[in-house]
C-alpha atoms as a PDB file:
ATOM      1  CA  UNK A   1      -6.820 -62.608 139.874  1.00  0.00           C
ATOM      2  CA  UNK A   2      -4.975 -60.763 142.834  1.00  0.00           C
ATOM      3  CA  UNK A   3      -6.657 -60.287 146.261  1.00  0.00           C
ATOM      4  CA  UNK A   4      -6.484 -56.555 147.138  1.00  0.00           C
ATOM      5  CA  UNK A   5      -5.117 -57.215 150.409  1.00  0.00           C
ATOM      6  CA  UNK A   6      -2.276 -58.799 149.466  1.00  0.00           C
ATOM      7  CA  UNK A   7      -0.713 -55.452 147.669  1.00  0.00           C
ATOM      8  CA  UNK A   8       1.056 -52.740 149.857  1.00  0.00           C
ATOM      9  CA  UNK A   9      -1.914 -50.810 151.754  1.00  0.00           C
ATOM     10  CA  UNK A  10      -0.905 -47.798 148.843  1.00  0.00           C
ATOM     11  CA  UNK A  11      -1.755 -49.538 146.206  1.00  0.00           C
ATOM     12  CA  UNK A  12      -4.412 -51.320 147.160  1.00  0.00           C
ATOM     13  CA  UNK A  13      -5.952 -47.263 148.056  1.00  0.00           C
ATOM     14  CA  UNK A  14      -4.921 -46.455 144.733  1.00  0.00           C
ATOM     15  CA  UNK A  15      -7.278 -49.379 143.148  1.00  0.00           C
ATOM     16  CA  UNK A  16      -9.703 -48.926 145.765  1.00  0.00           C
ATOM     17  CA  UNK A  17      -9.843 -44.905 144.573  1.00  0.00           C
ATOM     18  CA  UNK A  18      -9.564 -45.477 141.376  1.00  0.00           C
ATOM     19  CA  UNK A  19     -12.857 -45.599 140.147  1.00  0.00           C
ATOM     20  CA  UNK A  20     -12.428 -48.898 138.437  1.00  0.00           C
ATOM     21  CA  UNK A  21     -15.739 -50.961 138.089  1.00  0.00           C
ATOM     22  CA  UNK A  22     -15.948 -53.653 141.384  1.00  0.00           C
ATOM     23  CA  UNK A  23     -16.389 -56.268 138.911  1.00  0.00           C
ATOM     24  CA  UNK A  24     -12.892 -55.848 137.888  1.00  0.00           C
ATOM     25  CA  UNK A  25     -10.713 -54.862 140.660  1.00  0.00           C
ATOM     26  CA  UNK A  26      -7.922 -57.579 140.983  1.00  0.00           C
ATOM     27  CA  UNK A  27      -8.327 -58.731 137.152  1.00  0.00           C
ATOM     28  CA  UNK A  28      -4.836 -59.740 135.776  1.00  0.00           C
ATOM     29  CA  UNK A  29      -4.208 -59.765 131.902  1.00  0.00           C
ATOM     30  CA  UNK A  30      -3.795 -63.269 132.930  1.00  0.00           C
ATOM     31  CA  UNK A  31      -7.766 -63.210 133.734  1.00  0.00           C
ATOM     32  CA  UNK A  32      -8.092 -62.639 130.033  1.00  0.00           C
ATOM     33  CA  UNK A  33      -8.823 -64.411 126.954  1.00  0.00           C
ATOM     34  CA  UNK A  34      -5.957 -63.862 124.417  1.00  0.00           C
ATOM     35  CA  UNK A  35      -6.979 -62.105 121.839  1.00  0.00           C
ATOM     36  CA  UNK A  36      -5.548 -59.474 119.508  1.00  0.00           C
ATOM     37  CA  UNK A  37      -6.930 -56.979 121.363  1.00  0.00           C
ATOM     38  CA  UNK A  38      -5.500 -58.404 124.690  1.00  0.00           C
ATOM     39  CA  UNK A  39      -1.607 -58.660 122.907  1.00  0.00           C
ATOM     40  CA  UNK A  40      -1.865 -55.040 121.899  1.00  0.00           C
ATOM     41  CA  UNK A  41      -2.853 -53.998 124.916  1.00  0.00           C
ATOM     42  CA  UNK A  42      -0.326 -55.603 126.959  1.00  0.00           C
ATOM     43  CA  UNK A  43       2.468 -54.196 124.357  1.00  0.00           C
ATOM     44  CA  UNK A  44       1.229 -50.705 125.311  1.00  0.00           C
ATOM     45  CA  UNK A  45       1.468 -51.059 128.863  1.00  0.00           C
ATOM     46  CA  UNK A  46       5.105 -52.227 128.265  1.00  0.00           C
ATOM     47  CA  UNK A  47       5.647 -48.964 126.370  1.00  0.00           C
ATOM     48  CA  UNK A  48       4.478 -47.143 129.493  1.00  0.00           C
ATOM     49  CA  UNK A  49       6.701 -48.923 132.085  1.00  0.00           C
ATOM     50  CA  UNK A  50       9.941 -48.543 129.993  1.00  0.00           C
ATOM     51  CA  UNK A  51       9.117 -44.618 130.369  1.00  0.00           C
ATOM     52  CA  UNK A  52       9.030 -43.068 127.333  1.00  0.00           C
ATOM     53  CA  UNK A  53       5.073 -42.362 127.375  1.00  0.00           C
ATOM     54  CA  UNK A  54       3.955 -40.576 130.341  1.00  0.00           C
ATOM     55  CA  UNK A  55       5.500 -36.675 130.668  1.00  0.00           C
ATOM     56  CA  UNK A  56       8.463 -37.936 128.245  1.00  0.00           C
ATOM     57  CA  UNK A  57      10.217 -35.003 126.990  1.00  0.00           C
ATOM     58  CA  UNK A  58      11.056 -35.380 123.592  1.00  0.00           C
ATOM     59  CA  UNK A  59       9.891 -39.013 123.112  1.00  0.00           C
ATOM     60  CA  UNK A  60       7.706 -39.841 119.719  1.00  0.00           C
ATOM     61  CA  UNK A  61       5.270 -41.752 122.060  1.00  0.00           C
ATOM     62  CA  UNK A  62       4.992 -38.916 124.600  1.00  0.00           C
ATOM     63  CA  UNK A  63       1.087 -38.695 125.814  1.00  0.00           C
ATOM     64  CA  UNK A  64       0.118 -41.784 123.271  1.00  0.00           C
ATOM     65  CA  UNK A  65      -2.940 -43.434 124.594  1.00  0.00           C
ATOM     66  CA  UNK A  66      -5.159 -46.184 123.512  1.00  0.00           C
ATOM     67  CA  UNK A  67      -8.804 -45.801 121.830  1.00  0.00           C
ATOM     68  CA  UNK A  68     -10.400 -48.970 121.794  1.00  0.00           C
ATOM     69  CA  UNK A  69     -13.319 -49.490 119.360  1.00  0.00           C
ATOM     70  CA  UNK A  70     -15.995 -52.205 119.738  1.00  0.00           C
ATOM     71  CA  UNK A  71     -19.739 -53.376 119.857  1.00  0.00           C
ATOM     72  CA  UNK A  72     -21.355 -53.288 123.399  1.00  0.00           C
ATOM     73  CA  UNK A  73     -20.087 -56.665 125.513  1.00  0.00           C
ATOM     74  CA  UNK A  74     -17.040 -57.021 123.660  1.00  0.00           C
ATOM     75  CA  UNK A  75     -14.875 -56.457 126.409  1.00  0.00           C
ATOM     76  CA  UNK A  76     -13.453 -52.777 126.245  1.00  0.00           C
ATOM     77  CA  UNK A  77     -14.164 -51.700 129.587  1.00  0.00           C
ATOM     78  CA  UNK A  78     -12.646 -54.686 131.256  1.00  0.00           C
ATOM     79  CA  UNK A  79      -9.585 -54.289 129.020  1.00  0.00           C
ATOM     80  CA  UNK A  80      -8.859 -50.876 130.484  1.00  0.00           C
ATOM     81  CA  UNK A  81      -9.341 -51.877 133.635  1.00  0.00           C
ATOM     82  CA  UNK A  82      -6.889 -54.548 133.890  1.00  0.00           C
ATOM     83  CA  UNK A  83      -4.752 -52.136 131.492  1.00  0.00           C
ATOM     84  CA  UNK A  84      -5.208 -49.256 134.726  1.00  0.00           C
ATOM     85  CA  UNK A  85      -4.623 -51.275 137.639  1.00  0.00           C
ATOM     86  CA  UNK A  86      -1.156 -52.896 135.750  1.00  0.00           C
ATOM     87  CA  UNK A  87       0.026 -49.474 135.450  1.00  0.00           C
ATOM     88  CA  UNK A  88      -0.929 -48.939 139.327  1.00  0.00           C
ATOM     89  CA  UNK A  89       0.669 -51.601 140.808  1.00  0.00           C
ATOM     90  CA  UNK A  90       3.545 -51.351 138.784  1.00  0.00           C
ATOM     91  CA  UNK A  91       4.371 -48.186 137.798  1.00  0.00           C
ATOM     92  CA  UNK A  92       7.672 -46.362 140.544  1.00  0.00           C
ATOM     93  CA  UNK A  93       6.103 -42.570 141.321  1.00  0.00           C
ATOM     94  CA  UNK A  94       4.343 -40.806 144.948  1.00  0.00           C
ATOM     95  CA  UNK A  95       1.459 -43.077 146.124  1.00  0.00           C
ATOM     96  CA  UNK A  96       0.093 -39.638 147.725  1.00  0.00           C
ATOM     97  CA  UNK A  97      -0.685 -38.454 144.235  1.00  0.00           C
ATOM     98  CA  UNK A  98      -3.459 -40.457 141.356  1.00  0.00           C
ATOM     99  CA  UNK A  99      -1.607 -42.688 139.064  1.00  0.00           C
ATOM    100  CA  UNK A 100      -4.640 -43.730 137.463  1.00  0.00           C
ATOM    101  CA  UNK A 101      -8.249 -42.742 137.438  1.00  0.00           C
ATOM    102  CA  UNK A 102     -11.471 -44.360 135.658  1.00  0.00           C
ATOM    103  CA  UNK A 103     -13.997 -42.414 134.985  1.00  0.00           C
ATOM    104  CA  UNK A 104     -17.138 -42.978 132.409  1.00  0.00           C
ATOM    105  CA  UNK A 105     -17.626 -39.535 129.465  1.00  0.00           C
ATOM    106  CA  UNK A 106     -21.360 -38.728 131.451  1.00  0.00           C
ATOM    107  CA  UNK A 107     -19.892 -38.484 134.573  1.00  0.00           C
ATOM    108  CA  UNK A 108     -16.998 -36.548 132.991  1.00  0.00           C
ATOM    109  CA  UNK A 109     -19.744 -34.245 131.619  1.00  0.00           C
ATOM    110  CA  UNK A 110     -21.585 -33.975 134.672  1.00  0.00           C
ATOM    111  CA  UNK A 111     -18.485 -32.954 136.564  1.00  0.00           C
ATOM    112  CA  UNK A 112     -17.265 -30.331 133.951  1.00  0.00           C
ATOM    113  CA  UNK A 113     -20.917 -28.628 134.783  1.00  0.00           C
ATOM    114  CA  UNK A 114     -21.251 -28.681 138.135  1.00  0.00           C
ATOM    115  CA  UNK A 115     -17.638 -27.086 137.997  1.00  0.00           C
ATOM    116  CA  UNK A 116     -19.079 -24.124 137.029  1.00  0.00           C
ATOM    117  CA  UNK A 117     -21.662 -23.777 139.930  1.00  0.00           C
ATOM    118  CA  UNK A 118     -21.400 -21.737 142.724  1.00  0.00           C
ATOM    119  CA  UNK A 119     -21.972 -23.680 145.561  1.00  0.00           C
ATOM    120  CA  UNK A 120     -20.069 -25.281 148.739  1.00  0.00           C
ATOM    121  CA  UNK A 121     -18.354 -27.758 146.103  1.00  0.00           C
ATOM    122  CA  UNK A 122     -17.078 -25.456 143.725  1.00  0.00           C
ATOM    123  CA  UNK A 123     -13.621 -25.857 144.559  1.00  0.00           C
ATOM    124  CA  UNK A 124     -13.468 -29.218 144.928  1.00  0.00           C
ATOM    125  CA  UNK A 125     -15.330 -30.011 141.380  1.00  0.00           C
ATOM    126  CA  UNK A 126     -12.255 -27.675 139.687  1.00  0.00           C
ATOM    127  CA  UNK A 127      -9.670 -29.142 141.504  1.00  0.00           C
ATOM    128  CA  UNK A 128     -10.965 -32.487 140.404  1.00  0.00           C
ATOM    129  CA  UNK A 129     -11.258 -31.603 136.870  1.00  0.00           C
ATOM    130  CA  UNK A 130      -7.607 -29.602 137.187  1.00  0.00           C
ATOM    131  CA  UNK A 131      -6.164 -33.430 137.790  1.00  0.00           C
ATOM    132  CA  UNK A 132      -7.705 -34.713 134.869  1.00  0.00           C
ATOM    133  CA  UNK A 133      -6.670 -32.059 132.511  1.00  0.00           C
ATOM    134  CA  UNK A 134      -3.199 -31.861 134.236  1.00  0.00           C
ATOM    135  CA  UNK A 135      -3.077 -28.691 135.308  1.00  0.00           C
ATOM    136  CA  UNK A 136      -2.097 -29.293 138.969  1.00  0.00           C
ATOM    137  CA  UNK A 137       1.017 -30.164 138.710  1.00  0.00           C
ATOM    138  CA  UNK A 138       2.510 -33.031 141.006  1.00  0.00           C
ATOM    139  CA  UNK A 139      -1.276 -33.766 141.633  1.00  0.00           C
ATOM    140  CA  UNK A 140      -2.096 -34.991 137.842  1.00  0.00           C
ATOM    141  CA  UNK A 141      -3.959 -37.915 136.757  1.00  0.00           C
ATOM    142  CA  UNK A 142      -1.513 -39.818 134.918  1.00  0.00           C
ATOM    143  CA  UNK A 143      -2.993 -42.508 133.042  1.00  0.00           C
ATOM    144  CA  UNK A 144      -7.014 -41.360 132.638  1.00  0.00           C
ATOM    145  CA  UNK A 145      -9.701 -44.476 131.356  1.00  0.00           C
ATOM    146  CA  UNK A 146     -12.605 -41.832 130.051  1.00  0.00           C
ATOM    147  CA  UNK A 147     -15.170 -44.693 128.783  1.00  0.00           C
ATOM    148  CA  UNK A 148     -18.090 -45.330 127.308  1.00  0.00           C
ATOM    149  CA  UNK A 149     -17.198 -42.111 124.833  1.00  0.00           C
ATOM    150  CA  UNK A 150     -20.322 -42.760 122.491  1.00  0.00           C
ATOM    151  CA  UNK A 151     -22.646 -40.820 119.576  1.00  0.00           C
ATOM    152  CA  UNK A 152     -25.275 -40.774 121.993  1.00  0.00           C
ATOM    153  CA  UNK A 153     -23.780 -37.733 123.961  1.00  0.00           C
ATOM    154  CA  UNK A 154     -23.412 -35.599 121.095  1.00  0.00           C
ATOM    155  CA  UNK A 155     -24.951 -32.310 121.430  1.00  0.00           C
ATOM    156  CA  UNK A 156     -26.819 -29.444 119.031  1.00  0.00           C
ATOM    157  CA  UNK A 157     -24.789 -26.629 120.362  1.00  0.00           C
ATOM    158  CA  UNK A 158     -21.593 -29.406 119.930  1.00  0.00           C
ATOM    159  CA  UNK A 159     -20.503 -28.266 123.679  1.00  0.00           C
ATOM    160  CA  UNK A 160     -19.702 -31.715 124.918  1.00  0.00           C
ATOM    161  CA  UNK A 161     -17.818 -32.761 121.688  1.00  0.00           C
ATOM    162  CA  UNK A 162     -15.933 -29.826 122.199  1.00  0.00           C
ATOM    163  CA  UNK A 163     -15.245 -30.416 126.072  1.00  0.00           C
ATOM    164  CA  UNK A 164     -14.143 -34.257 124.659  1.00  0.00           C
ATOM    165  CA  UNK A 165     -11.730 -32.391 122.355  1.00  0.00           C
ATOM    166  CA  UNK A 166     -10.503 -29.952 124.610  1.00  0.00           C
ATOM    167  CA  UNK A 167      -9.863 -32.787 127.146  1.00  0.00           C
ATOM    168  CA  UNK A 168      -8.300 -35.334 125.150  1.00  0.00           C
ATOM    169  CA  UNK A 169      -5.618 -32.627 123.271  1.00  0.00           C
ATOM    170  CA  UNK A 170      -5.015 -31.250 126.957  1.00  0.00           C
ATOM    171  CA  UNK A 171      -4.197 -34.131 128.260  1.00  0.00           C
ATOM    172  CA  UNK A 172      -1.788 -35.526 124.962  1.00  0.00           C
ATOM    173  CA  UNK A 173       0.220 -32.014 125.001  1.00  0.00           C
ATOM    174  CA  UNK A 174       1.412 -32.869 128.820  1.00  0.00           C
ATOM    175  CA  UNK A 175       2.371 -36.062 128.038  1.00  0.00           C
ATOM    176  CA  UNK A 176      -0.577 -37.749 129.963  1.00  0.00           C
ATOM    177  CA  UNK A 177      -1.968 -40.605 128.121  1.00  0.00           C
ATOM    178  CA  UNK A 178      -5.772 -41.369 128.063  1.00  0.00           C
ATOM    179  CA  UNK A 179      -7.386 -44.871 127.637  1.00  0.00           C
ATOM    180  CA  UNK A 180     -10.734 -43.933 125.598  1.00  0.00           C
ATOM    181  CA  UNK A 181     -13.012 -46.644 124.885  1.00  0.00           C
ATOM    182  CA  UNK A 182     -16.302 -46.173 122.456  1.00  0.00           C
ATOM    183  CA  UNK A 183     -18.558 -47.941 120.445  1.00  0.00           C
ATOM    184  CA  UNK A 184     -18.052 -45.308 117.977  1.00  0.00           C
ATOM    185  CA  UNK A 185     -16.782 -46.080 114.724  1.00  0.00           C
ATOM    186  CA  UNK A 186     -13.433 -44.631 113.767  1.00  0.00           C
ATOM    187  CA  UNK A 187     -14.744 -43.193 110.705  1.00  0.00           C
ATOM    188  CA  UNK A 188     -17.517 -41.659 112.148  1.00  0.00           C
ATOM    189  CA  UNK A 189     -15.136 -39.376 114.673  1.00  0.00           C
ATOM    190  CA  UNK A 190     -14.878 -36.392 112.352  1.00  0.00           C
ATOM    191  CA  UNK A 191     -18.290 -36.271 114.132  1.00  0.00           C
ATOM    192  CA  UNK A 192     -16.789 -35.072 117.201  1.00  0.00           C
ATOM    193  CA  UNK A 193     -15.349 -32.232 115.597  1.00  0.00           C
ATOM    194  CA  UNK A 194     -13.641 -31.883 111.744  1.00  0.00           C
ATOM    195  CA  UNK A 195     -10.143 -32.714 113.095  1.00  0.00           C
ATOM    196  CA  UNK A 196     -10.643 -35.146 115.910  1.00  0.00           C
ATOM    197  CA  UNK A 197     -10.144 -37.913 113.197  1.00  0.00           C
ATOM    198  CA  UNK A 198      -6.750 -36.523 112.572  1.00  0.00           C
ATOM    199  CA  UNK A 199      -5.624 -36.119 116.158  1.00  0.00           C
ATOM    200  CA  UNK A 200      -6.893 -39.223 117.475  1.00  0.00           C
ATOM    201  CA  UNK A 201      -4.406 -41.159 114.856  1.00  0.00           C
ATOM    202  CA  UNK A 202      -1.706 -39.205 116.051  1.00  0.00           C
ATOM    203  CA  UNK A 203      -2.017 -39.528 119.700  1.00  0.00           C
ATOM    204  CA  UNK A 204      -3.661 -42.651 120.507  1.00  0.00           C
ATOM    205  CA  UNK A 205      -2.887 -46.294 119.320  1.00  0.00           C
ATOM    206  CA  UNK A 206      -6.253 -47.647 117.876  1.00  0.00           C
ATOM    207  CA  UNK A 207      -7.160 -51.202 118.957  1.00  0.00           C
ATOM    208  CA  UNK A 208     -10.588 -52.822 117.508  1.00  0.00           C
ATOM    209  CA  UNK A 209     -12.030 -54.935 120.050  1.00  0.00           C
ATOM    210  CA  UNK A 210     -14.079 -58.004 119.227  1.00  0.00           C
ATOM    211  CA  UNK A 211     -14.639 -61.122 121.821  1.00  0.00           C
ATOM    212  CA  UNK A 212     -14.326 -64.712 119.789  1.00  0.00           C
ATOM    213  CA  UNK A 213     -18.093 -65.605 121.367  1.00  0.00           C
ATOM    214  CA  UNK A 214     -19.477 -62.452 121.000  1.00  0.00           C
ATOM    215  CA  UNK A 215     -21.445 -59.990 123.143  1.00  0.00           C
ATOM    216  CA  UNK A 216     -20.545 -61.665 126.792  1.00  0.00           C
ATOM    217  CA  UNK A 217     -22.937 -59.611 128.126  1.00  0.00           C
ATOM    218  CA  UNK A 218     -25.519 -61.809 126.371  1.00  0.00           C
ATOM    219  CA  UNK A 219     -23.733 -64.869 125.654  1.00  0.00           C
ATOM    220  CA  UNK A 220     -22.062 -65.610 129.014  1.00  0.00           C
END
């Protein structure tokens, strides 16, 4: 576990902005129990550092993320988060601009609708979501954690699988990797649309999630 205030004053805003849960600011991989899940994770993050996955011209592994898949209390949340905060505190760049971000699918929802009303925060809900997409330029969120992604938030009219689709495929053609957790089942994706099971093989490395004790949540 690192204390917060023993990192440079930019990264410890960066953390602090993040949006990662309390709970697990400061969590190390080291925090962790090692697990497949864990290993796989930590290989990614090594993929990111050596530069060939975030805006890589070029590079196979441009824009790959990481979905993770997993009962409730497994541990996919806390994954990211550690997997975030590495990138932050490691990763050269501007500490003016978002490496990372952490943000839960409802909120993400919530945020693409009040985007479109017209009111005081208008601007500011559209720049926000122009980050996430990466379409501000310098100002881009590099690394994006979009979690709990679940079947729950399906819709009839399919808008939010679409806006999940239109998100996710934004973000992958820029080179901007997305860390995507869900209780989902990888089979049952096509759900989100015919060829989301398709494109999330292709741009994110899959990574089934299962504590050795089971649900912590209930366990301990």
């Amino acid at each position: 576990m690192i204390k917060l205030d023993t990192l440079s004053p930019s990264i410890r805003k960066q953390i602090l902005n993040s949006g990662v849960p309390f709970k697990s600011m400061g969590m190390e991989f080291s925090d962790l129990e090692d697990t497949p899940a864990k290993v796989a994770t930590m290989e990614w993050v090594s993929t990111v550092q050596s530069g060939v996955v975030i805006k890589s011209p070029g590079s196979p592994l441009s824009g790959l993320g990481l979905l993770y898949i997993g009962s409730p209390g497994h541990g996919k949340t806390t994954l990211a988060s550690v997997a975030l905060q590495e990138l932050i505190r490691t990763m050269p760049g501007d500490m003016r601009k978002p490496i990372g971000e952490f943000t839960d699918y409802p909120s993400f929802l919530r945020l693409k609708k009040a985007s479109w009303a017209d009111d005081e925060d208008k601007a500011a809900n559209q720049l926000k979501l122009d980050k996430i997409y990466g379409n501000s330029g310098t100002l881009n969120v590099d690394v994006l954690v979009l979690d709990d992604v679940g079947k729950e938030y399906r819709t009839q009219s399919q808008w939010a699988e679409n806006v999940l689709d239109e998100l996710l495929r934004a973000r992958f053609n820029r080179g901007l990797p997305t860390i995507v957790t869900s209780n989902t089942p990888v089979e049952e994706w096509s759900k989100y649309g015919d060829p989301m099971e398709s494109f999330i093989s292709e741009a994110f490395g899959l990574i089934i999630v299962k504590a050795p004790r089971g649900d912590r949540r209930k366990n301990g």
